[in-house]
Protein backbone atom coordinates (compact mmCIF):
# COMPACT_ATOMS: atom_id res chain seq x y z
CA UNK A 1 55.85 113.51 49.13
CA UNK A 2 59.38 112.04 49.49
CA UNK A 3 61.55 111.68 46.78
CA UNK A 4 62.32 108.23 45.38
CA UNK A 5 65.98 108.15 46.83
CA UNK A 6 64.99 108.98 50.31
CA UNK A 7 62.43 105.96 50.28
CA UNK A 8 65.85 104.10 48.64
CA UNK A 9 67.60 104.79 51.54
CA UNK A 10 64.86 104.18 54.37
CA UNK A 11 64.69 100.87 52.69
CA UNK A 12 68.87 100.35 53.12
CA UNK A 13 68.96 101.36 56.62
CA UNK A 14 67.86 98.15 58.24
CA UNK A 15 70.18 96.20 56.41
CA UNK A 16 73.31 98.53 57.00
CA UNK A 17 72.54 99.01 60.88
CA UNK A 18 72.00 95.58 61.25
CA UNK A 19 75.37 94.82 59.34
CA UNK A 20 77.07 97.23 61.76
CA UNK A 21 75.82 95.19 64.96
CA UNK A 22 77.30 92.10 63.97
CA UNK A 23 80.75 94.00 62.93
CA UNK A 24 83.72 94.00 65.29
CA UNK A 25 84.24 97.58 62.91
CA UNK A 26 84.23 101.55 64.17
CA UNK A 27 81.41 102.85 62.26
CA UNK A 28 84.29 105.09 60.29
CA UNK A 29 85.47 102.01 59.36
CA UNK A 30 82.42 100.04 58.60
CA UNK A 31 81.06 103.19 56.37
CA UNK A 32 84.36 103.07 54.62
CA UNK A 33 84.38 99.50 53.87
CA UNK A 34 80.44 100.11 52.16
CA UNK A 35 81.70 103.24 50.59
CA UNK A 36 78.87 104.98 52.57
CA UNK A 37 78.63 108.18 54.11
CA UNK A 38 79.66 108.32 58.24
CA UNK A 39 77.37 111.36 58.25
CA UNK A 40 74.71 109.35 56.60
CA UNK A 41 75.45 106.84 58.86
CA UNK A 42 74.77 109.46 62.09
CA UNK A 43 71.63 110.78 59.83
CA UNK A 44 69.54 107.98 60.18
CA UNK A 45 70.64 105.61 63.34
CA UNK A 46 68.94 109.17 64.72
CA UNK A 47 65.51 108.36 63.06
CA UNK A 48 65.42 111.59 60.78
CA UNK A 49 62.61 111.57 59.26
């Protein structure tokens, strides 16, 4: 069973990659500007699951 963040997040991820797409921004700096994670970032444009 996955924990209640993790679901949090999977939920997130559509509207951060989709954010990112329409960004003229590195991802450094478009992670920076949310105040999120570049490794996060990395973690789940790969699908981890």
């Amino acid at each position: 069973m996955r924990g209640k963040r993790v679901i949090r997040l999977e939920a997130k991820w559509p509207e951060v990659a989709s954010g990112y797409a329409c960004s003229d921004l590195t991802v450094r700096a478009y992670c920076k500007a949310r105040q999120d994670a570049e490794a996060s970032f990395f973690f789940w444009r790969r699908g981890a699951r």
